[in-house]
C-alpha atoms as a PDB file:
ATOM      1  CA  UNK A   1      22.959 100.694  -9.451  1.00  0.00           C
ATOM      2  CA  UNK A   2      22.562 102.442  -5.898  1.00  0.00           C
ATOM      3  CA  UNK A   3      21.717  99.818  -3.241  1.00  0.00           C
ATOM      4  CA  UNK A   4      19.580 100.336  -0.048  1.00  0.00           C
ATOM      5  CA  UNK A   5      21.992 101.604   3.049  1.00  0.00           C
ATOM      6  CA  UNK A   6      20.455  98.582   5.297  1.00  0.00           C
ATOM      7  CA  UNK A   7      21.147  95.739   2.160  1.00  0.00           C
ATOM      8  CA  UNK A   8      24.164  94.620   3.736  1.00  0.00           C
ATOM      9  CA  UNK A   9      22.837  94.007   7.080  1.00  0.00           C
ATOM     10  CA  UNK A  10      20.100  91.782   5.896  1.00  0.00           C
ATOM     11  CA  UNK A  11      22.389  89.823   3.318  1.00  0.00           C
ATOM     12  CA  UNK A  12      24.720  89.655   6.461  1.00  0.00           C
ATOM     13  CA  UNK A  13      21.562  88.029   8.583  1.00  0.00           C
ATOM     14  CA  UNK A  14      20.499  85.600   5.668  1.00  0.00           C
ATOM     15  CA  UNK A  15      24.097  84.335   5.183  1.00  0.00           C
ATOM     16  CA  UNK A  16      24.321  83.868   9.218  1.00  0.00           C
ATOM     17  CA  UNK A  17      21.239  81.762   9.342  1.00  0.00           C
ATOM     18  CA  UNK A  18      22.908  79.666   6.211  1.00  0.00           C
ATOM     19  CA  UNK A  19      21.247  81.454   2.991  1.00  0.00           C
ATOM     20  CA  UNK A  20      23.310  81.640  -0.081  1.00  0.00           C
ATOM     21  CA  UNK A  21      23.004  85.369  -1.591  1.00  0.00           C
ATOM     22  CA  UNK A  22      23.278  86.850  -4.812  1.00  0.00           C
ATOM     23  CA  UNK A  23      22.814  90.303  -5.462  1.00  0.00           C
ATOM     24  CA  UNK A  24      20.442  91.146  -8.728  1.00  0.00           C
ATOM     25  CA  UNK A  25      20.596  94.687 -10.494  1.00  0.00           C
ATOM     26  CA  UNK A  26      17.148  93.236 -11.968  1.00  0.00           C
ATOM     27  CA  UNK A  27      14.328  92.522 -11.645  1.00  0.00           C
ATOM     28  CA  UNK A  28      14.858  92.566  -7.833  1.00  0.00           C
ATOM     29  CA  UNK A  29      17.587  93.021  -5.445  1.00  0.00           C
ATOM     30  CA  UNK A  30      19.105  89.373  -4.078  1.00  0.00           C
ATOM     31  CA  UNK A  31      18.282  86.028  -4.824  1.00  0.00           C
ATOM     32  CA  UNK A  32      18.274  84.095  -2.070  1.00  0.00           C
ATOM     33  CA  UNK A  33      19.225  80.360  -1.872  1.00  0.00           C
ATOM     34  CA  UNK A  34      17.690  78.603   1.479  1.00  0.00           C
ATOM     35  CA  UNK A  35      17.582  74.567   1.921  1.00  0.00           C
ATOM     36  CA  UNK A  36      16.747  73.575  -1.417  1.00  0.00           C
ATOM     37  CA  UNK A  37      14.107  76.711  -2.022  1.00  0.00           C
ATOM     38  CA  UNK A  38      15.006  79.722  -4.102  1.00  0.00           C
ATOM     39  CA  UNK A  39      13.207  83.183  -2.735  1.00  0.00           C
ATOM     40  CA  UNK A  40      13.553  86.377  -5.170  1.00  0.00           C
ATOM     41  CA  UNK A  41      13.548  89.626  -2.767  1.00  0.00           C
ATOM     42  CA  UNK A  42      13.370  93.158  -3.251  1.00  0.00           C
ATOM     43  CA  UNK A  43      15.656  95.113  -0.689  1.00  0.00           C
ATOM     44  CA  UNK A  44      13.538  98.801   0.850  1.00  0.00           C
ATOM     45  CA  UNK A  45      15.307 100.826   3.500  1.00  0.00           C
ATOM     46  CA  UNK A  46      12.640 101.342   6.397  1.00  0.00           C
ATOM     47  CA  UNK A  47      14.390 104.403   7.115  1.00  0.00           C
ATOM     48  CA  UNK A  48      13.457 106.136   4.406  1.00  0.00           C
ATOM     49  CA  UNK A  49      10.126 108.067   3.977  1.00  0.00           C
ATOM     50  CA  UNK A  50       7.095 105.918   2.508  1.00  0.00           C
ATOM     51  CA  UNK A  51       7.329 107.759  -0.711  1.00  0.00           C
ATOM     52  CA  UNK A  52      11.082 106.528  -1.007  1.00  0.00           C
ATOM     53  CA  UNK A  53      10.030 102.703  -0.327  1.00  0.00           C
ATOM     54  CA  UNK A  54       7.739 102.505  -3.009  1.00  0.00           C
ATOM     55  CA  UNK A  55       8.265  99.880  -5.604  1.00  0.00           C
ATOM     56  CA  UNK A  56       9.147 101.168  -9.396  1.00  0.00           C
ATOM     57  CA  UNK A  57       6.600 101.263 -12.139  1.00  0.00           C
ATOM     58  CA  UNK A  58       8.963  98.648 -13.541  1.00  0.00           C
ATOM     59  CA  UNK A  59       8.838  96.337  -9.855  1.00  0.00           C
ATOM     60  CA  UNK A  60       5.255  96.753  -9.344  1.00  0.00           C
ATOM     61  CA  UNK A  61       4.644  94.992 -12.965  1.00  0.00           C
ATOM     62  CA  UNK A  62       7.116  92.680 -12.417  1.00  0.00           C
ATOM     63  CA  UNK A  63       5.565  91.491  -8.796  1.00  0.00           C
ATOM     64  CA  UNK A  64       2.126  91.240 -10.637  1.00  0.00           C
ATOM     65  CA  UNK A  65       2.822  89.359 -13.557  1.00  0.00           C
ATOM     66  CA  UNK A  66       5.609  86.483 -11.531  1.00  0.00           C
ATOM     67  CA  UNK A  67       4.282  83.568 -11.422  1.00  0.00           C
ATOM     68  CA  UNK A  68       6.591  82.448  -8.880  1.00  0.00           C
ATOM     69  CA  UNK A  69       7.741  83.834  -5.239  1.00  0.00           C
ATOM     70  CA  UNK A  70       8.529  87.685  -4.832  1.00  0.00           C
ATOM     71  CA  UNK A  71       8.633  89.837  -1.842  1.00  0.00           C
ATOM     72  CA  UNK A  72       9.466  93.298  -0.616  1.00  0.00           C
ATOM     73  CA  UNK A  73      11.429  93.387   3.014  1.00  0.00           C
ATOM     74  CA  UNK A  74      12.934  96.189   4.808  1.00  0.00           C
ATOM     75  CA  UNK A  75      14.226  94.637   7.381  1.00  0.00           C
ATOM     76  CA  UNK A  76      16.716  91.189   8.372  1.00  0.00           C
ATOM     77  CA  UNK A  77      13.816  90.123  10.595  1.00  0.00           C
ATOM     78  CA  UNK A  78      11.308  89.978   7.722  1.00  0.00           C
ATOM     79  CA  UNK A  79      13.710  88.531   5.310  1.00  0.00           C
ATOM     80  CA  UNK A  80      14.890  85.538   7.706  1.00  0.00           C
ATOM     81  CA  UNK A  81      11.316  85.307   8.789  1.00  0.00           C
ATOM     82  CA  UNK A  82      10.312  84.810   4.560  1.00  0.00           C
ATOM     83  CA  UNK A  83      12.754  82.040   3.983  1.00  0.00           C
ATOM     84  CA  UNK A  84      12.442  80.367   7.237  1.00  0.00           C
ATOM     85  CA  UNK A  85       8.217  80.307   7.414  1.00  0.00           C
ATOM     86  CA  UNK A  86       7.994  77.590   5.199  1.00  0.00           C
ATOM     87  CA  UNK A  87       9.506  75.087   7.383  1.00  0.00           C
ATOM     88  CA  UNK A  88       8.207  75.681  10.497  1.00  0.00           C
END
């Protein structure tokens, strides 16, 4: 499976702040472990065009019919800003 080019630097920002990370091949990209909460996240490279960040046919059902937590970043700032917003 390819992975997005800025992946690494968000896992690297979500371990720093204390997350546990493992990366997913499916449904999503990591799942993220963060004082006793568990978030599901679905890595998109804002460098890329629009058309390129779109979720898959196969993501866009699976976001719908979760009945837990899912969420798209593209950047470390919005994926330490998901898993820390719940405790401020």
């Amino acid at each position: 499976m390819r992975r997005d080019e800025n992946e690494p630097e968000i896992v690297q920002a979500l371990e720093a702040i204390g997350c546990t990370v493992f990366r997913l091949d499916f449904p999503c990209d990591l799942l993220v472990g963060y004082r006793a909460r568990n978030f599901l996240i679905e890595v998109k490279d804002s460098g890329k065009s629009p058309s390129r960040r779109k979720l898959t046919e196969t993501q866009v059902a699976f976001f719908k019919d979760w009945k837990g937590q899912v969420r798209k970043v593209e950047t470390p700032e919005e994926a330490i800003k998901l898993v820390t917003k719940a405790y401020k």
